[in-house]
C-alpha atoms as a PDB file:
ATOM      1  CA  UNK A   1    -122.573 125.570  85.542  1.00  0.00           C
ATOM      2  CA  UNK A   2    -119.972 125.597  82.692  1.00  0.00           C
ATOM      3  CA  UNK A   3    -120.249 122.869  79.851  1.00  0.00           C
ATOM      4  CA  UNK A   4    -118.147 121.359  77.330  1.00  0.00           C
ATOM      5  CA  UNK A   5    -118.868 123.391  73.748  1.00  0.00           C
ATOM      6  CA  UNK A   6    -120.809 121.168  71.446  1.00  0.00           C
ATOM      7  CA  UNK A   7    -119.474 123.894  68.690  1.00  0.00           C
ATOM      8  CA  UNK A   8    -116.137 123.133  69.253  1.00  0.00           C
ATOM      9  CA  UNK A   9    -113.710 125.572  66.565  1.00  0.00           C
ATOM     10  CA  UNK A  10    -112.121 123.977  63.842  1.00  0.00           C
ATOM     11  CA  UNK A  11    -108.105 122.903  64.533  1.00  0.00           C
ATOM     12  CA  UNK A  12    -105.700 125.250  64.218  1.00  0.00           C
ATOM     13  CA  UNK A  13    -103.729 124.813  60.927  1.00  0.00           C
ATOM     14  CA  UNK A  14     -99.714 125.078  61.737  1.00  0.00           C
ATOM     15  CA  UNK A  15    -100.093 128.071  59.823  1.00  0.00           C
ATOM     16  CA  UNK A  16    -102.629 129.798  62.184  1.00  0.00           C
ATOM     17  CA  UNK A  17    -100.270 128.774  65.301  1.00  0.00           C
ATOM     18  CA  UNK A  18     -97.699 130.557  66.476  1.00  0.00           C
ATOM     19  CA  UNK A  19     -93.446 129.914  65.085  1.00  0.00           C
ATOM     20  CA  UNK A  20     -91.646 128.555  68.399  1.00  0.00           C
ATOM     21  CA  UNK A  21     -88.787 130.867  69.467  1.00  0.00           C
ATOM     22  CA  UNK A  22     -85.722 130.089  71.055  1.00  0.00           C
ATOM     23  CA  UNK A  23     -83.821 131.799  73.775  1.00  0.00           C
ATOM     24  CA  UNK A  24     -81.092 131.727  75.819  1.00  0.00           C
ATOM     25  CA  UNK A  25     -82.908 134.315  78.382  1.00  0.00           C
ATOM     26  CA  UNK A  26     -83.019 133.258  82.351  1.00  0.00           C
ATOM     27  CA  UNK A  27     -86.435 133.342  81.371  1.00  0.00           C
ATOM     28  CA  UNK A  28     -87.976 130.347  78.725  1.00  0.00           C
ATOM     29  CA  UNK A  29     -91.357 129.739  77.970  1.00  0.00           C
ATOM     30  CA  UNK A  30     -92.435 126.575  76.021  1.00  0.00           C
ATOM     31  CA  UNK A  31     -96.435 126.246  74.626  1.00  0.00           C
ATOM     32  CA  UNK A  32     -97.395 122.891  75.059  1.00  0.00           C
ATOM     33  CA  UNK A  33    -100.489 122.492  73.715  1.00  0.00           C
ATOM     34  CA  UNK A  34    -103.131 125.281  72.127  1.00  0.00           C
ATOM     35  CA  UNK A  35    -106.608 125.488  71.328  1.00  0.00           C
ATOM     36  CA  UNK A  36    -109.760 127.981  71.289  1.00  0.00           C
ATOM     37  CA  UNK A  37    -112.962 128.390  71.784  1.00  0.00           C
ATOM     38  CA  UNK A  38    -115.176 130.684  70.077  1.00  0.00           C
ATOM     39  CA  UNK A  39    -117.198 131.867  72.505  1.00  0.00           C
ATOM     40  CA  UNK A  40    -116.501 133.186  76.131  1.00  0.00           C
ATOM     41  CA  UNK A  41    -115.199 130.764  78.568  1.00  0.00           C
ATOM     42  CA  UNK A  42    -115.970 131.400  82.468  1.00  0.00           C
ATOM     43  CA  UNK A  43    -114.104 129.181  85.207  1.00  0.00           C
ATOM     44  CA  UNK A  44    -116.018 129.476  88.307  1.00  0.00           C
ATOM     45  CA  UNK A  45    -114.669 127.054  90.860  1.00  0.00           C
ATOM     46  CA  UNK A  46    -115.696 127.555  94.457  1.00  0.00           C
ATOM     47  CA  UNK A  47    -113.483 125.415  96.904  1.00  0.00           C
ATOM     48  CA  UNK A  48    -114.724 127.144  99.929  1.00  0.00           C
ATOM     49  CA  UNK A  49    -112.185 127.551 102.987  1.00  0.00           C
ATOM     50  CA  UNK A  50    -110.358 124.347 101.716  1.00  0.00           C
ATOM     51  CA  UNK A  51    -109.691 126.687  98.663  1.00  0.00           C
ATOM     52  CA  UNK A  52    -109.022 125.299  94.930  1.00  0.00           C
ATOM     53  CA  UNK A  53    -106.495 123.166  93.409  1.00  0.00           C
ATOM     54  CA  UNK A  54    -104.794 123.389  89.899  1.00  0.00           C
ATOM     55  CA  UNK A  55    -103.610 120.468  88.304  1.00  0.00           C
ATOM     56  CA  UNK A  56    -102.228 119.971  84.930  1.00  0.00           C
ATOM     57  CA  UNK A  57    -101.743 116.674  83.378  1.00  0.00           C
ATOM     58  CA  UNK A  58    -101.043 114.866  80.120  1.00  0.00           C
ATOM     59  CA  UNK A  59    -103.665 111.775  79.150  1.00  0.00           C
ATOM     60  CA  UNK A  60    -102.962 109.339  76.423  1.00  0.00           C
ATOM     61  CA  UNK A  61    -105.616 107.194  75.609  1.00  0.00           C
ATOM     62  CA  UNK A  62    -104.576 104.270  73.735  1.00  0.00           C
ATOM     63  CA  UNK A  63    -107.181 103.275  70.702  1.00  0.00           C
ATOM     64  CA  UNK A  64    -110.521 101.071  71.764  1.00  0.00           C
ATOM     65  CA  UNK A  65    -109.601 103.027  75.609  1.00  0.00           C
ATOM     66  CA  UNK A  66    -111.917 105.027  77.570  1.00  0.00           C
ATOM     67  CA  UNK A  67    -111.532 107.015  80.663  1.00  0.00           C
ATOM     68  CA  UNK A  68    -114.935 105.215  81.662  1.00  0.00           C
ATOM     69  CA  UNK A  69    -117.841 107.594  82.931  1.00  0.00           C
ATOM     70  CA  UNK A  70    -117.394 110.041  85.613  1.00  0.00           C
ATOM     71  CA  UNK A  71    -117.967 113.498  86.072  1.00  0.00           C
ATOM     72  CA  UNK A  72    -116.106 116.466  88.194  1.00  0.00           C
ATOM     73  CA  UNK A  73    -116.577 118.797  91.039  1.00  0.00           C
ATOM     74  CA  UNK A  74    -115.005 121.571  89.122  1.00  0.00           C
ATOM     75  CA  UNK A  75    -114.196 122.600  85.255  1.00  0.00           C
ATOM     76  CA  UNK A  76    -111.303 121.412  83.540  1.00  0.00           C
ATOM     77  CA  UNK A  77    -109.928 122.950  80.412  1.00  0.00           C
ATOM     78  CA  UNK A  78    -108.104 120.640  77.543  1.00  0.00           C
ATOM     79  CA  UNK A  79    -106.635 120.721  74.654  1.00  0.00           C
ATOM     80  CA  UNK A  80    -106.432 117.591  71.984  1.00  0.00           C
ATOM     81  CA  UNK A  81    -102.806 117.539  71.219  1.00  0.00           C
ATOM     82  CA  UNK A  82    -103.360 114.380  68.615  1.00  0.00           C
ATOM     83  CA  UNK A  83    -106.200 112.273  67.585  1.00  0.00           C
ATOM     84  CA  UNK A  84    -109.709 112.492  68.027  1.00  0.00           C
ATOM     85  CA  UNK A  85    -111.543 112.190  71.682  1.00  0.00           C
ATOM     86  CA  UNK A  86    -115.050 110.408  71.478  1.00  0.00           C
ATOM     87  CA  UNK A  87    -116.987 112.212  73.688  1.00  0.00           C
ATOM     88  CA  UNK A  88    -120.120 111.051  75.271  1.00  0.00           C
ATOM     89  CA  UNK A  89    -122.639 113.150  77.593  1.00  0.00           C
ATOM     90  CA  UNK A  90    -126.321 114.359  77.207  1.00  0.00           C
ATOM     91  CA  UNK A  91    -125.462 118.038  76.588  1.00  0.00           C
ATOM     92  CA  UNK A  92    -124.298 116.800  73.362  1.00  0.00           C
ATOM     93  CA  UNK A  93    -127.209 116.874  70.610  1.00  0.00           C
ATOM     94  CA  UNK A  94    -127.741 113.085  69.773  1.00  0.00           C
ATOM     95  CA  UNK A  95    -125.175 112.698  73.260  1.00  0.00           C
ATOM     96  CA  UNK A  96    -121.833 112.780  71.579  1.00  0.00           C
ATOM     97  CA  UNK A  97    -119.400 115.098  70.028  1.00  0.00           C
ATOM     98  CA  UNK A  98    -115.782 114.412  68.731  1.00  0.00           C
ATOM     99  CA  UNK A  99    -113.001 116.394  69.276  1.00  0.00           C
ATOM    100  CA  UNK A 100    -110.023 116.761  66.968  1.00  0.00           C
ATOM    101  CA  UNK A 101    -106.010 117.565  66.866  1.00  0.00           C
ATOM    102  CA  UNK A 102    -106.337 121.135  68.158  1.00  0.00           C
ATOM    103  CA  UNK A 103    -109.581 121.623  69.626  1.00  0.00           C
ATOM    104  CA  UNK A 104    -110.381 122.567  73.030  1.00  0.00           C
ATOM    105  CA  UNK A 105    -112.463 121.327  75.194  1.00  0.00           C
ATOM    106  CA  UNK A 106    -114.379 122.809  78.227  1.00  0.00           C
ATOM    107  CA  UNK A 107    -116.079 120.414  81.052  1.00  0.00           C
ATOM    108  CA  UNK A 108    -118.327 121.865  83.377  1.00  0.00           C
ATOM    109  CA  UNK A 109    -119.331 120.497  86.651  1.00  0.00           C
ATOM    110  CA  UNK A 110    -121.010 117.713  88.116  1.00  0.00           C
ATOM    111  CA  UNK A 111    -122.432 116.148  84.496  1.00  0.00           C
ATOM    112  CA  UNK A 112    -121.366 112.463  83.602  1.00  0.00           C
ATOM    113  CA  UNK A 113    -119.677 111.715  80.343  1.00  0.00           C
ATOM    114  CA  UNK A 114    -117.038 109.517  79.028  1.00  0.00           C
ATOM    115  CA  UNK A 115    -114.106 110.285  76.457  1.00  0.00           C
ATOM    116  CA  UNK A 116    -113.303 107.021  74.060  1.00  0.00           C
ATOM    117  CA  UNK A 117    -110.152 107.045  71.766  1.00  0.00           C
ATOM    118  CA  UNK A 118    -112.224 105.059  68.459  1.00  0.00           C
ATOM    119  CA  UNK A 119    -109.456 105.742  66.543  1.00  0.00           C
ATOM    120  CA  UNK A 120    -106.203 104.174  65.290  1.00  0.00           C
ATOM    121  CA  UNK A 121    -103.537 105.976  66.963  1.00  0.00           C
ATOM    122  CA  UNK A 122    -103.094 107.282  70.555  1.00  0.00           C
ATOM    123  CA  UNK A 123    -105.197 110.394  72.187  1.00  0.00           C
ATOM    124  CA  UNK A 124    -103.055 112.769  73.595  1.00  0.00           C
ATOM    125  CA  UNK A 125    -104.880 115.529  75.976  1.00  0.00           C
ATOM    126  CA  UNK A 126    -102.782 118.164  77.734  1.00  0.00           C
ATOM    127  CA  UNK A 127    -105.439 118.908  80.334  1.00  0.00           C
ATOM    128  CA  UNK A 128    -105.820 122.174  83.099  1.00  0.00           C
ATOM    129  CA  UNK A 129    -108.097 120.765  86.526  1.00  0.00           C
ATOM    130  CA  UNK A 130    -109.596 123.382  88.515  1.00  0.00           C
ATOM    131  CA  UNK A 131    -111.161 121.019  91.257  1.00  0.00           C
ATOM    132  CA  UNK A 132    -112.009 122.005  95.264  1.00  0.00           C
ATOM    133  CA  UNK A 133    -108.929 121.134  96.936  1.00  0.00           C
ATOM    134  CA  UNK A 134    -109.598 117.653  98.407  1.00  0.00           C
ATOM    135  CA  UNK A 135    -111.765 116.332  96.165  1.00  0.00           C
ATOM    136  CA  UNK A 136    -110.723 113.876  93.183  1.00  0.00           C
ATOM    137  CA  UNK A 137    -110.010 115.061  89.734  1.00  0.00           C
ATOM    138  CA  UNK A 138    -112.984 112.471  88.522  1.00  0.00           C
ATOM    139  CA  UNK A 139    -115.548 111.134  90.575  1.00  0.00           C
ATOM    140  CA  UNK A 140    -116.472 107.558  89.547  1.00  0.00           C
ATOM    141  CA  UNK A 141    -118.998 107.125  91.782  1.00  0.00           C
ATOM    142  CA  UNK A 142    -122.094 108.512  89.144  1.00  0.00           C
ATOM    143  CA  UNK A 143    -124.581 108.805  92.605  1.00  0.00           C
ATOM    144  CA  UNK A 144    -122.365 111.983  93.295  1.00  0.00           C
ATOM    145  CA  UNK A 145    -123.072 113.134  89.728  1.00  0.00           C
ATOM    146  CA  UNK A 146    -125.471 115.711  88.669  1.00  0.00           C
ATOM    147  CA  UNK A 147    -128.095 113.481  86.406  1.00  0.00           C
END
């Protein structure tokens, strides 16, 4: 089972990411949001006959929010567009680590945790679910977490 990195890399400076282009091809690409990780990253998702959906989403989290604590039955792969994300789970050393503008972040499944905004301005997340199809993008209900 996959985890978020507690050595999360550094943000990317605007120097380090790549210059926009513009086109008028039939064909136009726009990069939303990027981040890295500095080790491998393996999705593993297995949805059985049902198969796997793929969701992607944008989350603000307004400051002194929380997404309150949940876990997931697959991975999900973000990226901190602005702010810092709190983040709270026990495969953190001392249970939390905090994410910056830039940063990825990789959540495994079934552990509980909890992202806080503790800052001043808004969290923006541009976030990637890879959950069994027909199961919720966050369980609430902790007893169907891994503990």
């Amino acid at each position: 089972m996959a985890a978020c990195s507690p050595d999360a890399p550094q943000p990317a400076t605007e120097a380090q990411l790549p210059a926009p282009t513009e086109t008028t091809e039939p064909v136009r690409a726009v990069d939303i949001a990027a981040g890295q990780q500095d080790g491998p990253v393996d999705v593993e998702v297995d949805g059985g006959a049902a198969g796997v959906g793929v969701t992607f989403r944008e989350i603000t989290i307004e400051p002194g929010a929380g997404t309150g604590e949940h876990c997931h039955y697959g991975q999900l792969i973000a990226v901190v567009e602005q702010g810092e994300l709190t983040h709270y789970a026990d495969i953190y050393p001392g249970g939390v680590h905090v994410y910056s503008q830039g940063e990825s972040i990789i959540e495994g499944a079934g552990y509980p945790h909890e992202g806080r905004n503790e800052g001043e301005e808004d969290v923006v997340l541009m976030v990637t679910y890879v959950i069994p199809e027909g199961k919720p993008l966050a369980e609430t209900d902790l007893a169907n977490c891994d503990h």
